[in-house]
N, C-alpha and C. Protein backbone atom coordinates (compact mmCIF):
# COMPACT_ATOMS: atom_id res chain seq x y z
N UNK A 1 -37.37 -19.92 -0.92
CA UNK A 1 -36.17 -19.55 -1.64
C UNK A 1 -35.07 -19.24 -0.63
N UNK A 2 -33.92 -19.45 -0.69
CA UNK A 2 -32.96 -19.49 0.14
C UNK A 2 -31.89 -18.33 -0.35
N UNK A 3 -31.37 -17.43 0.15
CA UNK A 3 -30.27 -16.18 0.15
C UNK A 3 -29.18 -16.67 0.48
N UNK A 4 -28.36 -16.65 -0.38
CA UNK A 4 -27.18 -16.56 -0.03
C UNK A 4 -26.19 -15.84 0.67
N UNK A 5 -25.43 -15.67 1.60
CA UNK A 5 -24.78 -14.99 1.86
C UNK A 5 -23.49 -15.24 1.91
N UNK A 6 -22.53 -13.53 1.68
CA UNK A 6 -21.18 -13.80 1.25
C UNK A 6 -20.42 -14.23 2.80
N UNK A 7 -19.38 -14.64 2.84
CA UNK A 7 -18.89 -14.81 3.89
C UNK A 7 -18.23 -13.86 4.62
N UNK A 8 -17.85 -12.58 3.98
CA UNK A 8 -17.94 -11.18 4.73
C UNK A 8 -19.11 -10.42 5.06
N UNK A 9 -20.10 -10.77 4.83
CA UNK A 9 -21.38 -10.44 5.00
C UNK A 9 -21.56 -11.37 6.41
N UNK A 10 -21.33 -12.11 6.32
CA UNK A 10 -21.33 -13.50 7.68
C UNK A 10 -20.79 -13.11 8.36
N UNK A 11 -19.30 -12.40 8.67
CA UNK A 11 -18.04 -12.26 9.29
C UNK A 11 -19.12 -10.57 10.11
N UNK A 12 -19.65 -9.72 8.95
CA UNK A 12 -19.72 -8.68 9.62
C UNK A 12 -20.93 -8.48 10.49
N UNK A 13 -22.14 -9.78 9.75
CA UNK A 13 -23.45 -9.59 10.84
C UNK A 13 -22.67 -10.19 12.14
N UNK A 14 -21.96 -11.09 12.59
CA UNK A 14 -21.52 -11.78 13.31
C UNK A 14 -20.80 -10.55 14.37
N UNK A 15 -20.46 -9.53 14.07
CA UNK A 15 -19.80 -8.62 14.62
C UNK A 15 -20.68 -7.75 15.63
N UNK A 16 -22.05 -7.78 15.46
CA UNK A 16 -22.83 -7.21 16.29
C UNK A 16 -23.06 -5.95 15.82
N UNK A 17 -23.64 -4.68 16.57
CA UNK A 17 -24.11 -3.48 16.66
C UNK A 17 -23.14 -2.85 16.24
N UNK A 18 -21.56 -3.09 17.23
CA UNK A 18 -20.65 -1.79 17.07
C UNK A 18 -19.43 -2.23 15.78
N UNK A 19 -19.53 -3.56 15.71
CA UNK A 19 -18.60 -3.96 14.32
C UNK A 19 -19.66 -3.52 12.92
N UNK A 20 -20.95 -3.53 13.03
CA UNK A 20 -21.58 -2.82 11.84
C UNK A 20 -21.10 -1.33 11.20
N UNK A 21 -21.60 -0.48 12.69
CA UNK A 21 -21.03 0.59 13.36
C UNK A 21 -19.97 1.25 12.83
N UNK A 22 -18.90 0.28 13.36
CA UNK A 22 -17.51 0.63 12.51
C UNK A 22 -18.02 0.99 11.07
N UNK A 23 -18.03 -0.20 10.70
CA UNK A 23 -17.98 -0.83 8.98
C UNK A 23 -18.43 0.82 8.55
N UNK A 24 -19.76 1.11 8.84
CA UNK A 24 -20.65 2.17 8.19
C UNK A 24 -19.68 3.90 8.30
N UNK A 25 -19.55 3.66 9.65
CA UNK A 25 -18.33 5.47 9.83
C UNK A 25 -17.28 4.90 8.30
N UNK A 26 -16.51 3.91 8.29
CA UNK A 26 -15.50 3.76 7.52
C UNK A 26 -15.96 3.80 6.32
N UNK A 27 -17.09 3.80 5.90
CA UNK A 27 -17.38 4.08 4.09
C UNK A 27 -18.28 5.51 3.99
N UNK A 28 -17.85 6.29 4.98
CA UNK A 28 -18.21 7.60 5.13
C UNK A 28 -16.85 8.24 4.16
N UNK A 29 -16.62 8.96 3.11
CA UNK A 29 -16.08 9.29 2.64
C UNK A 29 -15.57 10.42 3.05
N UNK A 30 -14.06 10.56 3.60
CA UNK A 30 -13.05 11.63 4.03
C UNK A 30 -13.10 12.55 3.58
N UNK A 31 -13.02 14.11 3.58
CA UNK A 31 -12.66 14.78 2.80
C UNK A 31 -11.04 15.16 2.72
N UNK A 32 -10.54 14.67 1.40
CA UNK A 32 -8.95 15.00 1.05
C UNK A 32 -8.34 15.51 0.57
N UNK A 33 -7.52 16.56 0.76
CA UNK A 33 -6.51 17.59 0.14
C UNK A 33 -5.55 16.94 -0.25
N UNK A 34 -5.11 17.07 -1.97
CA UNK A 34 -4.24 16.96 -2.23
C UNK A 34 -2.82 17.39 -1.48
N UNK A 35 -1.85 16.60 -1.34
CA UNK A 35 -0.65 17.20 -0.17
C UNK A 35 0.14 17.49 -1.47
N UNK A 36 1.36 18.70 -1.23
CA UNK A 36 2.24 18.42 -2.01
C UNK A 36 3.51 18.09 -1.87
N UNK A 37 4.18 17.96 -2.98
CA UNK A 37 5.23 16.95 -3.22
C UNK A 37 6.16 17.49 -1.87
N UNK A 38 6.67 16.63 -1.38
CA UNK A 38 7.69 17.14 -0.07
C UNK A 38 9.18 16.91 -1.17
N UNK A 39 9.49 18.06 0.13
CA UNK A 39 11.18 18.41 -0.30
C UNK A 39 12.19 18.14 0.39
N UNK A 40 12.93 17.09 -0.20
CA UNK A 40 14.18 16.68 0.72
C UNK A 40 15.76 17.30 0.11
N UNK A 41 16.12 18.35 0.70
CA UNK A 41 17.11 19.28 0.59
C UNK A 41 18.46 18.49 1.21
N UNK A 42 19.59 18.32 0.23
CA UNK A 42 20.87 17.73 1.05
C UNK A 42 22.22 17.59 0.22
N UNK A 43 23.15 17.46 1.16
CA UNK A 43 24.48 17.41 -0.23
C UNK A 43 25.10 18.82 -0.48
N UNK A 44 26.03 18.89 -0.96
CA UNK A 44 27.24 20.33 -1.22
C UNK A 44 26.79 20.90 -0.49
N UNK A 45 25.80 22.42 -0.58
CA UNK A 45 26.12 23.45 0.39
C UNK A 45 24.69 23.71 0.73
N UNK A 46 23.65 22.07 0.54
CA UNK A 46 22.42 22.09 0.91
C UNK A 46 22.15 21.43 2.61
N UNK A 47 21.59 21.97 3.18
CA UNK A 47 21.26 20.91 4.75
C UNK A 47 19.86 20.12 4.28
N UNK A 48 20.09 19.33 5.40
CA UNK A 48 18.80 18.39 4.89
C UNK A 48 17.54 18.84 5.45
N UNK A 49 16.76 19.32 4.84
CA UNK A 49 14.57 19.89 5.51
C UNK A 49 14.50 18.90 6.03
N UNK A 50 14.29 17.83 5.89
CA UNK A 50 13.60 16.81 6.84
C UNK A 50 13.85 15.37 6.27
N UNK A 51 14.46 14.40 7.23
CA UNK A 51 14.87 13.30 6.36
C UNK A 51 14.05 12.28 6.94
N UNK A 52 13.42 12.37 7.81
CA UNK A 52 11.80 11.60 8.05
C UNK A 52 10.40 11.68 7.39
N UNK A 53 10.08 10.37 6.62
CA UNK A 53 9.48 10.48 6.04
C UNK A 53 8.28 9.49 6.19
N UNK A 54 6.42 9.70 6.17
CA UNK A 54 5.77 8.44 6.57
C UNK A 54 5.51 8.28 5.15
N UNK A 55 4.94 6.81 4.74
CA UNK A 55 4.12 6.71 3.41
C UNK A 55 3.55 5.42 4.55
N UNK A 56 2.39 5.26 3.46
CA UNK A 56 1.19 4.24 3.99
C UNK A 56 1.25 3.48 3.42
N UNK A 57 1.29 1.93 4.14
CA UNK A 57 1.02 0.87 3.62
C UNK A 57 0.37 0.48 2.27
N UNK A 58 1.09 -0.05 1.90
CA UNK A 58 0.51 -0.17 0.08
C UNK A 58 0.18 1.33 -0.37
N UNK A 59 0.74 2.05 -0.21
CA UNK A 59 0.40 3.67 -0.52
C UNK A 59 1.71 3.67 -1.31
N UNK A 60 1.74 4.86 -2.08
CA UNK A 60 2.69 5.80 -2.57
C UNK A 60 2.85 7.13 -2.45
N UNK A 61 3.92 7.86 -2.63
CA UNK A 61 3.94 9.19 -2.22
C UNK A 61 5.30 9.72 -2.95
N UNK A 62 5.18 10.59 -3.73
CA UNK A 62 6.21 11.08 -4.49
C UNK A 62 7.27 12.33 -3.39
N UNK A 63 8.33 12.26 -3.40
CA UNK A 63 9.14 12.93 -3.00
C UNK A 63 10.63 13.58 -3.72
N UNK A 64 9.78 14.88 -3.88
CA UNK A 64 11.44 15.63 -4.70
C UNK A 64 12.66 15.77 -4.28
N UNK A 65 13.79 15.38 -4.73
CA UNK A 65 15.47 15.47 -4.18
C UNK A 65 16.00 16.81 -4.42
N UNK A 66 16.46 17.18 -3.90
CA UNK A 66 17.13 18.53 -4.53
C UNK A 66 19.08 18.04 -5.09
N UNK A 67 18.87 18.33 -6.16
CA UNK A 67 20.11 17.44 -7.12
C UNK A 67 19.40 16.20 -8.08
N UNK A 68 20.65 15.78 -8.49
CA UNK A 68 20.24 14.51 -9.48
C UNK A 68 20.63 13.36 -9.19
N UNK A 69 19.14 12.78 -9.36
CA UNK A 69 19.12 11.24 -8.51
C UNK A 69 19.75 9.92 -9.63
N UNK A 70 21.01 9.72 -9.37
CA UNK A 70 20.92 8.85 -10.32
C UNK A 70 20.55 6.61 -9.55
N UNK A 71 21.01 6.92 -8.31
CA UNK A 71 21.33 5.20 -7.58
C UNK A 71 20.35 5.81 -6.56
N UNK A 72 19.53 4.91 -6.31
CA UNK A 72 18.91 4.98 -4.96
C UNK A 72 19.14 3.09 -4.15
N UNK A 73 19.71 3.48 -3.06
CA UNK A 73 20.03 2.04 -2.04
C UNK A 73 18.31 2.33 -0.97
N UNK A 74 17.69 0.64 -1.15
CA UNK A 74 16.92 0.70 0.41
C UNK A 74 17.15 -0.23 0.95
N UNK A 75 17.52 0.54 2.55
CA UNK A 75 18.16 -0.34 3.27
C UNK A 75 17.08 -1.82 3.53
N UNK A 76 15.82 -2.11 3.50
CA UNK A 76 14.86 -3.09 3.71
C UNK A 76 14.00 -2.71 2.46
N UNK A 77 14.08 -3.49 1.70
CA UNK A 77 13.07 -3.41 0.46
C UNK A 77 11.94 -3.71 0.54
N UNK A 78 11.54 -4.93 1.28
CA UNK A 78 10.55 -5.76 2.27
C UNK A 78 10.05 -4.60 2.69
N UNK A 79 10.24 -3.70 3.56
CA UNK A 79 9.17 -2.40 3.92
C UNK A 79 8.76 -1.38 3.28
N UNK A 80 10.02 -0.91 2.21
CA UNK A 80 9.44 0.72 1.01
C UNK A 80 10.38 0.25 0.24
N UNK A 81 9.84 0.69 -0.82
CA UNK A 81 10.99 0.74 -1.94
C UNK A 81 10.78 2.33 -2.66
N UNK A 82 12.07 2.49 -3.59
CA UNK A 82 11.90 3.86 -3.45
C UNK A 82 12.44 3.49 -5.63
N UNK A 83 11.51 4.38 -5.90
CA UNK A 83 11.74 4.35 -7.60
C UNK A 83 12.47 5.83 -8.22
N UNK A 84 13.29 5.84 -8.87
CA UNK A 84 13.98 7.54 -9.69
C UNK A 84 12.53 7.90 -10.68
N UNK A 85 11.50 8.93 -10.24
CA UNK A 85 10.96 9.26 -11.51
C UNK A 85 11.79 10.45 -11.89
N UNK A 86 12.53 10.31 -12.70
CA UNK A 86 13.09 11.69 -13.86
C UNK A 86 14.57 11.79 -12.84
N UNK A 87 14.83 13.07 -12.63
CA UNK A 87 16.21 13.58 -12.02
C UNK A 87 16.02 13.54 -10.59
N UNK A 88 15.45 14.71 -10.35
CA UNK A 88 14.74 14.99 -8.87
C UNK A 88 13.55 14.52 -8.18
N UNK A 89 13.07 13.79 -8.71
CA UNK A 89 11.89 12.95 -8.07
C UNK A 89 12.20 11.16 -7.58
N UNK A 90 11.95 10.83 -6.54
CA UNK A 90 11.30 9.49 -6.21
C UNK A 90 9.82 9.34 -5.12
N UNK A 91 9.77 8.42 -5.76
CA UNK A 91 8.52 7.41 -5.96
C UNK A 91 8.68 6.28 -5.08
N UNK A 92 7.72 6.96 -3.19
CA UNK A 92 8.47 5.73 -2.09
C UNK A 92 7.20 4.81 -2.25
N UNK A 93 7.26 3.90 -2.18
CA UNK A 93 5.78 3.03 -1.81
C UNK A 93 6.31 1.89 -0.88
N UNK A 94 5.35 1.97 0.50
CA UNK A 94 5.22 1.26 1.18
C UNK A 94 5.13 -0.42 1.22
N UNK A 95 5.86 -0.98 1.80
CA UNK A 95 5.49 -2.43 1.60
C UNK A 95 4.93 -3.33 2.07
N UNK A 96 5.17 -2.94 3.59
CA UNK A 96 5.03 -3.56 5.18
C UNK A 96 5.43 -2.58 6.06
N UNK A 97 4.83 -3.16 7.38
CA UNK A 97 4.96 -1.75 8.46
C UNK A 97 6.60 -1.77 8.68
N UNK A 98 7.00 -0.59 9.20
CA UNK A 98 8.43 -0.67 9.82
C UNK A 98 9.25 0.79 9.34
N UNK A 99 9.94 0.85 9.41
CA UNK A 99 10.66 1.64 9.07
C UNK A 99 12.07 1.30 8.24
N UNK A 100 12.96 1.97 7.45
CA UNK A 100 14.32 1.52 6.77
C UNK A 100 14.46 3.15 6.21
N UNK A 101 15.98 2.71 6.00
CA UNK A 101 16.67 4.24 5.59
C UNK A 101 16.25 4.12 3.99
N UNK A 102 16.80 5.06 3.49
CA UNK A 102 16.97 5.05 1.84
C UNK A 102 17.92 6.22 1.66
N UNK A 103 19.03 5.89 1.05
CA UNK A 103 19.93 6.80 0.39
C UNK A 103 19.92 6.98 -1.26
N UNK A 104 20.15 8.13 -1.56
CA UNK A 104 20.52 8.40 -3.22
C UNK A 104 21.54 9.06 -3.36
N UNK A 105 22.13 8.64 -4.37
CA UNK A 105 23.60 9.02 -5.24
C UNK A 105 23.41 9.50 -6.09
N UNK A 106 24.25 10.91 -6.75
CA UNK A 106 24.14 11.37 -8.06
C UNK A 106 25.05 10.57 -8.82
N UNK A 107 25.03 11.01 -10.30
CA UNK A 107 25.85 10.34 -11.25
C UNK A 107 27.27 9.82 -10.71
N UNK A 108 28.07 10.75 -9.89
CA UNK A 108 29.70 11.01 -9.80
C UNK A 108 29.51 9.89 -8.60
N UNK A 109 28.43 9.33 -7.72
CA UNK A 109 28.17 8.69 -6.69
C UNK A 109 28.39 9.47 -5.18
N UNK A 110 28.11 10.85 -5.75
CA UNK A 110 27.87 11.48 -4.32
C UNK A 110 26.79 11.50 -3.37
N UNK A 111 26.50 11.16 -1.91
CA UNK A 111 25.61 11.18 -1.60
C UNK A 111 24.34 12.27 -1.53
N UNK A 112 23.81 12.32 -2.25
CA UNK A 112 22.85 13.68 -2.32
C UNK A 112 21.46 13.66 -1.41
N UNK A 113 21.01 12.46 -0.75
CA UNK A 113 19.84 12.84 0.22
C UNK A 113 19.76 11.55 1.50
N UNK A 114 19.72 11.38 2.42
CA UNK A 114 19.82 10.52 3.57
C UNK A 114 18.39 10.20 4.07
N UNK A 115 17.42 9.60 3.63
CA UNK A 115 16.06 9.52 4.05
C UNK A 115 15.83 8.67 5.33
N UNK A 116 14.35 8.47 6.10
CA UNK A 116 14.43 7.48 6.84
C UNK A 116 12.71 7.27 6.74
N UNK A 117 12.42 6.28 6.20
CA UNK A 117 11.02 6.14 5.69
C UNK A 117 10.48 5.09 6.48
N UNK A 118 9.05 5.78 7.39
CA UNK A 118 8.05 4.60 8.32
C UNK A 118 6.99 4.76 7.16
N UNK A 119 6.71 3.36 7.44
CA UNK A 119 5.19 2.88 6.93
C UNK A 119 4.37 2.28 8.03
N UNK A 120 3.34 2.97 7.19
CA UNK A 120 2.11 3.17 8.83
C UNK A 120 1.13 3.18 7.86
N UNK A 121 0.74 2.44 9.09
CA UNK A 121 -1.54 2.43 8.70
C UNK A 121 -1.41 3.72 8.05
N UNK A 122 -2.28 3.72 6.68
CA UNK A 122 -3.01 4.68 6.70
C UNK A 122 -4.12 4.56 5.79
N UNK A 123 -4.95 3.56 6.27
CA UNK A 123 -6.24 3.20 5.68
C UNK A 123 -7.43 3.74 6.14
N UNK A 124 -8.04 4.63 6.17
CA UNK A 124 -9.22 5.39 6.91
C UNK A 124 -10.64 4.17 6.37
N UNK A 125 -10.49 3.62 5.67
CA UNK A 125 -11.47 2.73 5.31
C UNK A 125 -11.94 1.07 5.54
N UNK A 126 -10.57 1.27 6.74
CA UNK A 126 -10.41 -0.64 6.96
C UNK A 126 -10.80 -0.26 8.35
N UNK A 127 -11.83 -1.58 8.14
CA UNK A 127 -11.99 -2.63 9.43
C UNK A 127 -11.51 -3.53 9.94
N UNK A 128 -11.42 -3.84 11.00
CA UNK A 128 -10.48 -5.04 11.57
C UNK A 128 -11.41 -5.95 12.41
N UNK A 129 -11.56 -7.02 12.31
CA UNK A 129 -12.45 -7.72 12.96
C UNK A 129 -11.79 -8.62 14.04
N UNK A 130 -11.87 -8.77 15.38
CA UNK A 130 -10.87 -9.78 16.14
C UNK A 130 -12.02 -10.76 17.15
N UNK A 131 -11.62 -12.17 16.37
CA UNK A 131 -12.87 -12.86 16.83
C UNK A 131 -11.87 -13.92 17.95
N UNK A 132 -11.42 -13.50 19.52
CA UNK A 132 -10.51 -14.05 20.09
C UNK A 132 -9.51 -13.51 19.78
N UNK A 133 -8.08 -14.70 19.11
CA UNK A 133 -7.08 -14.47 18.52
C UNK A 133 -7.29 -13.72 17.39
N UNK A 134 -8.33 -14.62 16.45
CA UNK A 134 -8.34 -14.49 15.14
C UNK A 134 -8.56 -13.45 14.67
N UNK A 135 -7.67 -12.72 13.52
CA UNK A 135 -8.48 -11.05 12.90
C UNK A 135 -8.11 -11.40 11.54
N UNK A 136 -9.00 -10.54 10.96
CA UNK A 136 -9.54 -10.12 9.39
C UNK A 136 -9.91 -9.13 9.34
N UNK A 137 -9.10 -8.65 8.20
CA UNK A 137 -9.37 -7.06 7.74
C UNK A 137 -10.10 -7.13 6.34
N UNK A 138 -10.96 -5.63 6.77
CA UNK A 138 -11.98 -5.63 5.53
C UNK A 138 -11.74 -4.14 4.85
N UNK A 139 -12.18 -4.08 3.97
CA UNK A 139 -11.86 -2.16 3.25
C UNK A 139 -13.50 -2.28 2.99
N UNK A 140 -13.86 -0.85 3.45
CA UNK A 140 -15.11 -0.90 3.69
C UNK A 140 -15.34 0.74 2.65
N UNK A 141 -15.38 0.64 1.47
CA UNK A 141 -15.33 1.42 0.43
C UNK A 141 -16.19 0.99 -0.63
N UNK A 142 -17.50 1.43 -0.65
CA UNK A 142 -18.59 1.60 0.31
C UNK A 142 -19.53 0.55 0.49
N UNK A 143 -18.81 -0.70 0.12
CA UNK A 143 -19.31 -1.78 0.67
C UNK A 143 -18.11 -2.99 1.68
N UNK A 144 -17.94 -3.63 2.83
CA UNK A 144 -16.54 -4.56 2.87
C UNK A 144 -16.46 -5.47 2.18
N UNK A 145 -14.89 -5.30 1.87
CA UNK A 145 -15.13 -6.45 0.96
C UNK A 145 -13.62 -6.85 1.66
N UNK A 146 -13.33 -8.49 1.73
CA UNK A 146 -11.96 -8.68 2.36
C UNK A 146 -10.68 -8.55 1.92
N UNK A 147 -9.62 -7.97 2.30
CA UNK A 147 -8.17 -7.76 1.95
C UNK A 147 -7.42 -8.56 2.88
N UNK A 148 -5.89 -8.75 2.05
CA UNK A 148 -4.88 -9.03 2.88
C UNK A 148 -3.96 -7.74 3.91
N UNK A 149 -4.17 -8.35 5.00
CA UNK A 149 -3.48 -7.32 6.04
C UNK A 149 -2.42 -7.94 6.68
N UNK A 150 -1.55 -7.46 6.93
CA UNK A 150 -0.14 -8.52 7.97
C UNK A 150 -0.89 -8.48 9.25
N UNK A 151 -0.56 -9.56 10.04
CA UNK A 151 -1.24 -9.48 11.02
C UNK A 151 -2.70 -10.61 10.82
N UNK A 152 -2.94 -10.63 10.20
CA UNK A 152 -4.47 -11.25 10.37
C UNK A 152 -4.12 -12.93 10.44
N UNK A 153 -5.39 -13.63 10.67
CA UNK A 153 -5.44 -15.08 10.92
C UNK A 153 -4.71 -15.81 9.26
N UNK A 154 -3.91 -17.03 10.12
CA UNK A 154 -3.66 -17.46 8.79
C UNK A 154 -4.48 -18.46 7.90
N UNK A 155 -5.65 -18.42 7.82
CA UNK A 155 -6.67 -19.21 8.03
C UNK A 155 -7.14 -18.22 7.06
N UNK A 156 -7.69 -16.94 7.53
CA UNK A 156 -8.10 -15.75 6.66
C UNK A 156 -7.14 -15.19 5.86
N UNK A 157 -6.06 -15.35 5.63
CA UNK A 157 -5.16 -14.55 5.00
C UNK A 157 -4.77 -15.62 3.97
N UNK A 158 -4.73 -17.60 3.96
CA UNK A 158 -4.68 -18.17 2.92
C UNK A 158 -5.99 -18.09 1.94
N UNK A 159 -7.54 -17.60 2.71
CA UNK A 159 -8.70 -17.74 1.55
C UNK A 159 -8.59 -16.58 0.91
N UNK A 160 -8.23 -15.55 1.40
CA UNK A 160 -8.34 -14.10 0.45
C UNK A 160 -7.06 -14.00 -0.35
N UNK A 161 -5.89 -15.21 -0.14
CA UNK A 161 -4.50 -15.34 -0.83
C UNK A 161 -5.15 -16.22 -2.54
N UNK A 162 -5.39 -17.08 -1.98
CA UNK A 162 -6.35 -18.01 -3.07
C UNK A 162 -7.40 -17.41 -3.71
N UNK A 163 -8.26 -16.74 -3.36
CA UNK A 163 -9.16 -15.94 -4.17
C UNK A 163 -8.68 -14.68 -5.18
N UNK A 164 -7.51 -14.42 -4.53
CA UNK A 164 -6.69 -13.06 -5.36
C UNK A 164 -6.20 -14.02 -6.34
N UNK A 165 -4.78 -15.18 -6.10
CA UNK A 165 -4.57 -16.06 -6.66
C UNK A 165 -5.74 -16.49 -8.27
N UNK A 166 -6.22 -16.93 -7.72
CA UNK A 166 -7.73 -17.44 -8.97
C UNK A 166 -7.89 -16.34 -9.98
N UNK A 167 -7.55 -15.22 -9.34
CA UNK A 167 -8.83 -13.95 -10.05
C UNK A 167 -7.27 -13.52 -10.86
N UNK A 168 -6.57 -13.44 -10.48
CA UNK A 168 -5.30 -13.04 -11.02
C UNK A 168 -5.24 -13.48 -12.43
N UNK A 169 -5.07 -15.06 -12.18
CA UNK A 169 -4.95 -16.28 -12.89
C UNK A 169 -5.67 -16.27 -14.42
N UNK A 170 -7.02 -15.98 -14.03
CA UNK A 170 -8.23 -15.71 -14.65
C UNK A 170 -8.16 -14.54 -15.47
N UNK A 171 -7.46 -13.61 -15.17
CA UNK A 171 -7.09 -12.10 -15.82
C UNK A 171 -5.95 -12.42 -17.00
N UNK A 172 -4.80 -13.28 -16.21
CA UNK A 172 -3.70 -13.68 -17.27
C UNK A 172 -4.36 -14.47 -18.47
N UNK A 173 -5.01 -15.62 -18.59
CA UNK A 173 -5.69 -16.18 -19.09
C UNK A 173 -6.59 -15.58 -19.91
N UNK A 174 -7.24 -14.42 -19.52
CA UNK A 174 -8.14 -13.66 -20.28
C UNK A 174 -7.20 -12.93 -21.24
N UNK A 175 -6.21 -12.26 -20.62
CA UNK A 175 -5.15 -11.64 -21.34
C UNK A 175 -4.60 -12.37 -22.77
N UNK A 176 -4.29 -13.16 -22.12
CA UNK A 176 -3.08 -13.78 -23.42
C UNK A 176 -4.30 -14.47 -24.37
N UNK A 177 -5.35 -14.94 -23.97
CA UNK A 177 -6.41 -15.14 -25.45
C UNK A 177 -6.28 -14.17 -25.87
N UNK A 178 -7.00 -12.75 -25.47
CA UNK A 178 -6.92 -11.76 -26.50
C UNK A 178 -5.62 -11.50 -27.51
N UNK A 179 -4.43 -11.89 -26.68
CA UNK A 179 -3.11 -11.37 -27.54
C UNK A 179 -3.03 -12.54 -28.56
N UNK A 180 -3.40 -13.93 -28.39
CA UNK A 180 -3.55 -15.08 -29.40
C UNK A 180 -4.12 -14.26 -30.08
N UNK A 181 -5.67 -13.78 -29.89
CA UNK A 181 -6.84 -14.05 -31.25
C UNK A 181 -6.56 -12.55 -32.02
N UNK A 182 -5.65 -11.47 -31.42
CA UNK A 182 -5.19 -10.46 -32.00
C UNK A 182 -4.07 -11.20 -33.23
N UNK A 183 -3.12 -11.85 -33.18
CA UNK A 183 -1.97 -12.68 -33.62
C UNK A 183 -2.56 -13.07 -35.04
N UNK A 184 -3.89 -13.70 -34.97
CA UNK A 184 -4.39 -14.47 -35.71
C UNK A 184 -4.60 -13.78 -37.11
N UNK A 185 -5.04 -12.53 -36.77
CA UNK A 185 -5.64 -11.65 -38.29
C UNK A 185 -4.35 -11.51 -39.64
């Protein structure tokens, strides 16, 4: 009888002792404290607490304004984008590494907060595999399984593009039957 194996399963025996190694510390589960909401103070007769801000790659992280947020500008959308939840709250999420400003305006279009938001690793659960040139990243939660990472081979980054692609596809498809055969009654 013959076993199959997955091709991240291939990628990671192929890695030896200390790429296992890795893999296994990384699906060791962190222990994590909720952080709370940070405060960005600014505008009339407020100074600004701190207008540096990190969020993690494909992460989110809520941040309170002091005033009312009505326009938020980001200077690179491509790296964070930043969402109004309610008055005093936004909602930065990371896009790509780098850094870009973000400003918000209240209603009257006064400037009420001056941000400057890096996005940075902050995956405690990814592996990186570099075979030569070539790398592939894996999220190793609590098994690897492969993701898209910037940076990796483009070789590895079109099969895990196509496999998301398919599965996506497959979800829409699943979707809209149900909303047909709901239609029907």
């Amino acid at each position: 009888m013959r076993r199959l194996i997955s091709p991240v399963t291939k990628a990671l025996l192929g890695t030896g002792r200390l790429g296992r190694a890795a893999c296994l510390a990384a699906t060791i589960p962190a222990l994590t404290v909720a952080a709370p909401v940070q405060t960005a103070l600014a505008g009339g007769m407020y100074e600004m607490v701190s207008h540096d801000f990190s969020v993690g790659i494909d992460q989110a992280k809520m941040l309170r304004i002091e005033g009312a947020a009505a326009i938020v500008a980001v200077g690179n959308p491509s790296i964070a984008d930043a969402i109004i939840q309610g008055s005093d709250m936004l909602l930065l999420v990371g896009r790509s590494y780098g850094a870009t400003n973000i400003l918000v305006y209240d209603h009257n279009g006064n400037e009420t907060a001056s941000l400057i938001v890096n996005v940075v690793d902050a995956a405690p659960r990814l592996v990186t595999v570099h075979r030569g040139n070539a790398r592939s990243s894996y999220n190793c939660a609590p098994t690897c399984q492969s993701i898209l990472r910037i940076g990796d081979s483009e070789v590895f980054s079109e099969q895990v593009t196509k496999q998301t692609g398919n599965k996506m596809g497959l979800a829409t498809q699943g979707a809209e039957a149900t909303a047909e055969g709901v239609g029907e009654e």
